[in-house]
PDB file of N, CA and C in Angstrom:
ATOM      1  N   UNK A   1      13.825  23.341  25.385  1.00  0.00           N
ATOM      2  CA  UNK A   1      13.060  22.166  25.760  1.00  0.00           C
ATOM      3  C   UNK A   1      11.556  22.435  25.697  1.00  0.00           C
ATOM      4  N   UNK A   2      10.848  23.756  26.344  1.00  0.00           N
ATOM      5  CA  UNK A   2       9.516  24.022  25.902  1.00  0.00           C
ATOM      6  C   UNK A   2       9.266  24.175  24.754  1.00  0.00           C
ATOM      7  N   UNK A   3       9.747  23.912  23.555  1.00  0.00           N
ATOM      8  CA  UNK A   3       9.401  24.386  22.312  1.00  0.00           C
ATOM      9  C   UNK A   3       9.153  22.795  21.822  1.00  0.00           C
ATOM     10  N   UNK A   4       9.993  21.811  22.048  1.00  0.00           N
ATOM     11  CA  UNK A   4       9.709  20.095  22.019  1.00  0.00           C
ATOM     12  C   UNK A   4       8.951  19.915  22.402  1.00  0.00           C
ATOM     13  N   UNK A   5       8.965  20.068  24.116  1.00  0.00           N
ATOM     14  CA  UNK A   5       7.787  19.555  24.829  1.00  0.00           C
ATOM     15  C   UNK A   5       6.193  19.700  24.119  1.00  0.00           C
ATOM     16  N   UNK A   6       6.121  21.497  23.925  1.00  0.00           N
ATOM     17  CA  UNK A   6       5.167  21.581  22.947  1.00  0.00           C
ATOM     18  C   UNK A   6       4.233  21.110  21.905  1.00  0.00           C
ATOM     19  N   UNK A   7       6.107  20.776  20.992  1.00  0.00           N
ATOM     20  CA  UNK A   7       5.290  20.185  19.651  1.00  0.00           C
ATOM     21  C   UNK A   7       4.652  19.114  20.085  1.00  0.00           C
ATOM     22  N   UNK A   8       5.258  18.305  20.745  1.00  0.00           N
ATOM     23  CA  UNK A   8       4.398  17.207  21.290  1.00  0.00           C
ATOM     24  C   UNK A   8       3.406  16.936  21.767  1.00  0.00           C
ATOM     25  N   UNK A   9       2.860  18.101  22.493  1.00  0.00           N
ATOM     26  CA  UNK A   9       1.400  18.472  23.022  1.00  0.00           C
ATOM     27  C   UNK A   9       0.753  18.179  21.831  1.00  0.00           C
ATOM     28  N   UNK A  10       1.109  19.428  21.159  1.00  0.00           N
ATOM     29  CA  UNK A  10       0.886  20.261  20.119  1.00  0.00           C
ATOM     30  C   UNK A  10      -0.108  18.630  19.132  1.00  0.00           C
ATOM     31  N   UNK A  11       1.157  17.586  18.728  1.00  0.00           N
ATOM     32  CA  UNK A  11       1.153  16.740  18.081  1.00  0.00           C
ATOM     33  C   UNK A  11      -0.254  15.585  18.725  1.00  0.00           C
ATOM     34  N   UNK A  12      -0.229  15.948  20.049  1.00  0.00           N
ATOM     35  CA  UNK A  12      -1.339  14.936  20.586  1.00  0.00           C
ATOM     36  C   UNK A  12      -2.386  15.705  20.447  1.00  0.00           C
ATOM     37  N   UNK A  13      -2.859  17.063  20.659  1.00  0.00           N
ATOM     38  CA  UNK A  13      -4.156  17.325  20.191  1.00  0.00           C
ATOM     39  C   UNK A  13      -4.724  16.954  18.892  1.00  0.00           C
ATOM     40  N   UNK A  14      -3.667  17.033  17.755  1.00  0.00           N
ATOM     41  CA  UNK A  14      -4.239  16.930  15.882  1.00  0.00           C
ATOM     42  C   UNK A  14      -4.260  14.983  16.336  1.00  0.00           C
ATOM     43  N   UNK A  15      -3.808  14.374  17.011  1.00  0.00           N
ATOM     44  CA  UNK A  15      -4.189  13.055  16.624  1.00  0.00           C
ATOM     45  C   UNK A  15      -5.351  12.709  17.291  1.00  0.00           C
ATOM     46  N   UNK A  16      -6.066  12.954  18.483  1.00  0.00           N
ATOM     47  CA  UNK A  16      -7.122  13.388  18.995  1.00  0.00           C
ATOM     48  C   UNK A  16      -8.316  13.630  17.535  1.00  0.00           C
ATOM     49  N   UNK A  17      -7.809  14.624  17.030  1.00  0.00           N
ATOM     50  CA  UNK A  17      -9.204  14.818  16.351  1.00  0.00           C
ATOM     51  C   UNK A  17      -9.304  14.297  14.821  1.00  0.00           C
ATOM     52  N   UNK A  18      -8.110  13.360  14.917  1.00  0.00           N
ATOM     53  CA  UNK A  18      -8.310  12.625  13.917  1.00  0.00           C
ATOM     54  C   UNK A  18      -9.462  11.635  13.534  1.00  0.00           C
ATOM     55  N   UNK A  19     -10.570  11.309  12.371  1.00  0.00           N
ATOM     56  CA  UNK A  19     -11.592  10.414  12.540  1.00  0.00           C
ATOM     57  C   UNK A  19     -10.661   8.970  12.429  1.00  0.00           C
ATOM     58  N   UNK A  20     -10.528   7.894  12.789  1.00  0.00           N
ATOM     59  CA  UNK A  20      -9.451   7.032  12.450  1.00  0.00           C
ATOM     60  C   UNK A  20     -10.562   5.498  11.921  1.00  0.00           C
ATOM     61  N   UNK A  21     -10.073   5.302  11.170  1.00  0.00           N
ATOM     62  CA  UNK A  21     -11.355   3.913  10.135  1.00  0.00           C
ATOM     63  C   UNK A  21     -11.606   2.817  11.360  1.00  0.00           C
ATOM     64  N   UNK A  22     -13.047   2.505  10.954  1.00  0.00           N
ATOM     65  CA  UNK A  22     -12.818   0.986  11.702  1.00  0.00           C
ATOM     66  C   UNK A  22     -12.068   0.340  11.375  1.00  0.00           C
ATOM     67  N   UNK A  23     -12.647  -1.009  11.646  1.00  0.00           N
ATOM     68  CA  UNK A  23     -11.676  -2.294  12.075  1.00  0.00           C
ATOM     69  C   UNK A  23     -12.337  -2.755  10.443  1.00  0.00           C
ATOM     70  N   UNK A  24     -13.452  -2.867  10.104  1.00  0.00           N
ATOM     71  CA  UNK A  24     -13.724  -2.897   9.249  1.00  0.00           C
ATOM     72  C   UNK A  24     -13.264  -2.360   8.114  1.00  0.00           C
ATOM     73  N   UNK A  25     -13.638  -1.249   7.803  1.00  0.00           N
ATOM     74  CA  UNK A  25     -12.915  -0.146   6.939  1.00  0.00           C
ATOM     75  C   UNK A  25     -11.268  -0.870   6.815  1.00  0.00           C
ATOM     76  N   UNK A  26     -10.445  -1.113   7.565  1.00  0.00           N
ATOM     77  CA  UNK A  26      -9.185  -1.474   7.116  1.00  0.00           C
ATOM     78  C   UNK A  26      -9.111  -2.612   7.073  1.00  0.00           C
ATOM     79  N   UNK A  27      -9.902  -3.785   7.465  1.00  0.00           N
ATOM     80  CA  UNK A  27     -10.332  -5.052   6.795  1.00  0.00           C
ATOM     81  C   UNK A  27     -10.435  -5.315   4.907  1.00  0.00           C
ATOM     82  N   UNK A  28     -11.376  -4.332   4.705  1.00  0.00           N
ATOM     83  CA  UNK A  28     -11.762  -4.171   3.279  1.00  0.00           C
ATOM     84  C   UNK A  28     -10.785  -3.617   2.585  1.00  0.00           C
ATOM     85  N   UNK A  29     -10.316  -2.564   3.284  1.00  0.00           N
ATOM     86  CA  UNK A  29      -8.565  -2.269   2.186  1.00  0.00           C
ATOM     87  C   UNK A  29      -7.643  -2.810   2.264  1.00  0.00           C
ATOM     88  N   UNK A  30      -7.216  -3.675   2.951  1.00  0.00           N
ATOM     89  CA  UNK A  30      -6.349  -5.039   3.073  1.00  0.00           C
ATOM     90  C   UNK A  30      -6.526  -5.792   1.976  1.00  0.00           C
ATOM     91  N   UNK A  31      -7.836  -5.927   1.875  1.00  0.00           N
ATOM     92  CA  UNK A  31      -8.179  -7.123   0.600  1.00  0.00           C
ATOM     93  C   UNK A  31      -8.351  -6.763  -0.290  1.00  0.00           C
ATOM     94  N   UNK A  32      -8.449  -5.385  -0.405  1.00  0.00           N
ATOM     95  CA  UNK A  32      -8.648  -4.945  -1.573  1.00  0.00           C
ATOM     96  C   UNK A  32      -7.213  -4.371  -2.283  1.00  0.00           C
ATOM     97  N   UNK A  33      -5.931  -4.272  -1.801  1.00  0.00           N
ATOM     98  CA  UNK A  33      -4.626  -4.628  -1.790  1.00  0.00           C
ATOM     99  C   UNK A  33      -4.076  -5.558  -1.753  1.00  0.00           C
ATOM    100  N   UNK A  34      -4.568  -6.499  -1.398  1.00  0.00           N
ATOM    101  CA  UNK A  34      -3.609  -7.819  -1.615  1.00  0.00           C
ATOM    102  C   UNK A  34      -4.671  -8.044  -3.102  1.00  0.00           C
ATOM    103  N   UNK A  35      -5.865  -8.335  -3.478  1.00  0.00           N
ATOM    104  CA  UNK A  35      -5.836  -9.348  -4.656  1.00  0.00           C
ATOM    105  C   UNK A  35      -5.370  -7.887  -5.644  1.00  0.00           C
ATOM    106  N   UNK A  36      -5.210  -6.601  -5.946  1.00  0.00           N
ATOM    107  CA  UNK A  36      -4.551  -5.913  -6.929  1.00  0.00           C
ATOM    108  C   UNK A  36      -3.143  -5.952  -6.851  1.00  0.00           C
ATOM    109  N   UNK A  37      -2.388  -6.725  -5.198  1.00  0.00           N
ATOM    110  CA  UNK A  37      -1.225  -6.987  -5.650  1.00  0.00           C
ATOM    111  C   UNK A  37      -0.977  -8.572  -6.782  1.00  0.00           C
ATOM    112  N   UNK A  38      -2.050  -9.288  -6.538  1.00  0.00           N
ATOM    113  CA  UNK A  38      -1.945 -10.498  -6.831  1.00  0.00           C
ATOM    114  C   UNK A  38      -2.611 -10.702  -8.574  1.00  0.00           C
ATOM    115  N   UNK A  39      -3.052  -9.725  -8.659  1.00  0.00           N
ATOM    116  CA  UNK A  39      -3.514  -9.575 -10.014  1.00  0.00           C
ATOM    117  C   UNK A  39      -2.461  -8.669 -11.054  1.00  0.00           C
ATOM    118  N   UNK A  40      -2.022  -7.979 -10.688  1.00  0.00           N
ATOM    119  CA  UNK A  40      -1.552  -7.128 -11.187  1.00  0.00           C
ATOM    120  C   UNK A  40       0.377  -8.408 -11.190  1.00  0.00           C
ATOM    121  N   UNK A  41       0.167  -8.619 -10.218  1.00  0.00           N
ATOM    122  CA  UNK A  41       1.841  -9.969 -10.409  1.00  0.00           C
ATOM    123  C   UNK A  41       1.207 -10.876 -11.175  1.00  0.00           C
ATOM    124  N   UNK A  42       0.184 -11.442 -11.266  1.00  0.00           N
ATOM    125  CA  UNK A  42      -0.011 -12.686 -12.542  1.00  0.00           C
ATOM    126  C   UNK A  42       0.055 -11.839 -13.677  1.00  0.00           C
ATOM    127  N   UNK A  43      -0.277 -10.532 -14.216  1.00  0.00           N
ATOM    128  CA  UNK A  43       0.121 -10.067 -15.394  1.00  0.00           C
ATOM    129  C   UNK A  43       1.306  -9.750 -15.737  1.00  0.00           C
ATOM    130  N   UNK A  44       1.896  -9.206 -14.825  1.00  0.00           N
ATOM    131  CA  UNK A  44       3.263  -8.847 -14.994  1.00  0.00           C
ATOM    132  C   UNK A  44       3.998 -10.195 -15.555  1.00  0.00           C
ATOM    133  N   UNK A  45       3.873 -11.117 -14.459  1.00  0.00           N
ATOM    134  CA  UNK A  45       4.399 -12.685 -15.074  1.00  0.00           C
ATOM    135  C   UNK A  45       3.826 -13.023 -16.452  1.00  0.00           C
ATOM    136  N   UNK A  46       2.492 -12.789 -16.620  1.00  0.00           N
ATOM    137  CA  UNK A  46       2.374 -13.297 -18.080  1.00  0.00           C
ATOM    138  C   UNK A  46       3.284 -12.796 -19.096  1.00  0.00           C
ATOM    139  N   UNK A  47       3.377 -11.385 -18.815  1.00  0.00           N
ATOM    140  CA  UNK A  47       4.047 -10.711 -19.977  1.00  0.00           C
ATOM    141  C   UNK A  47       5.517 -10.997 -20.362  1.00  0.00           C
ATOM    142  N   UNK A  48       5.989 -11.164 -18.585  1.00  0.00           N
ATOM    143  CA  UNK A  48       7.374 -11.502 -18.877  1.00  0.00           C
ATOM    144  C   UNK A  48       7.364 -13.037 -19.156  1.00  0.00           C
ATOM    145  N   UNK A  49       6.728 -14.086 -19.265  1.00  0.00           N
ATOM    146  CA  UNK A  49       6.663 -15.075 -19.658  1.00  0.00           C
ATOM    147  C   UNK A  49       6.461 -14.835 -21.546  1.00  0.00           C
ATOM    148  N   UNK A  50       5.909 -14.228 -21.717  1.00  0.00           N
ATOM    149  CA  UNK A  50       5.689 -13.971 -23.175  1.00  0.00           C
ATOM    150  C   UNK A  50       6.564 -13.276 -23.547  1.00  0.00           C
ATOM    151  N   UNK A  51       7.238 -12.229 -23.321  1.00  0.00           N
ATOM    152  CA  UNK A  51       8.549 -11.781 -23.745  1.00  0.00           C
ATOM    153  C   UNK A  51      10.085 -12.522 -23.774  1.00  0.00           C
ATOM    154  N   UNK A  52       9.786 -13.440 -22.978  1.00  0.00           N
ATOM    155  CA  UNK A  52      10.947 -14.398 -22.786  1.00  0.00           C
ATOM    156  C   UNK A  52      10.841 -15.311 -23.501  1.00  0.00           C
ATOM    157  N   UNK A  53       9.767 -15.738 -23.802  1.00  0.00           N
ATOM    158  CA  UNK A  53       9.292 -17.004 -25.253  1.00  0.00           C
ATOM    159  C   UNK A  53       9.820 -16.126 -26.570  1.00  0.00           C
ATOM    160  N   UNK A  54       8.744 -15.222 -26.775  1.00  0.00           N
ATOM    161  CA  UNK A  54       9.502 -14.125 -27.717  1.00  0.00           C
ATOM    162  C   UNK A  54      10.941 -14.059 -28.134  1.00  0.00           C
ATOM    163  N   UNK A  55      11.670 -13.985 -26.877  1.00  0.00           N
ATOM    164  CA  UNK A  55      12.995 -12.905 -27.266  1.00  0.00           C
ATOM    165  C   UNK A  55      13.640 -14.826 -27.760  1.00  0.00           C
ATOM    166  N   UNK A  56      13.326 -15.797 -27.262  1.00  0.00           N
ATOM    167  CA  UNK A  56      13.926 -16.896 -27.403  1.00  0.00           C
ATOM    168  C   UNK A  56      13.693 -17.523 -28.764  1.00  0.00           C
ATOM    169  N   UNK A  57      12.433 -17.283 -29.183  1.00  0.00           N
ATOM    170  CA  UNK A  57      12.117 -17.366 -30.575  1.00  0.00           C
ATOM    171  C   UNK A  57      12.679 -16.821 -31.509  1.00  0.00           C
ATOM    172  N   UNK A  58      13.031 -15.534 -31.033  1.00  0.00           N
ATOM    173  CA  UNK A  58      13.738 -14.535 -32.307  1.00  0.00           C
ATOM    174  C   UNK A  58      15.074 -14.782 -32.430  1.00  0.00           C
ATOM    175  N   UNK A  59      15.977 -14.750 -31.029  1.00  0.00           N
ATOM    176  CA  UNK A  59      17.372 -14.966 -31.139  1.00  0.00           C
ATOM    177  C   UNK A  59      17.741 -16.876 -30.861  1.00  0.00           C
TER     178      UNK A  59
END
């Protein structure tokens, strides 16, 4: 049980000296993840929209 108890100490000092982002800081990477999810899905859709015209054209 002292060897758990420990790590757990152990585990609260390293989060302690963690620097942890503002409120800000994870504001700006939020958004900066959602529109590369949202950009990156309108291409994907284009393509598969164009491959599906494609494959319908050919066969």
């Amino acid at each position: 049980m002292n060897k758990i108890f420990g790590f757990f100490k152990e585990c609260g000092v390293e989060l302690r000296k963690v620097e942890w982002p503002s409120r800000d800081d994870v504001v700006s990477s939020v958004k900066v993840v959602i529109v590369s999810t949202v950009i990156i899905a309108v291409v994907l859709g284009a393509l598969d929209l164009l491959f599906t015209t494609g494959m319908r054209i050919v066969f």
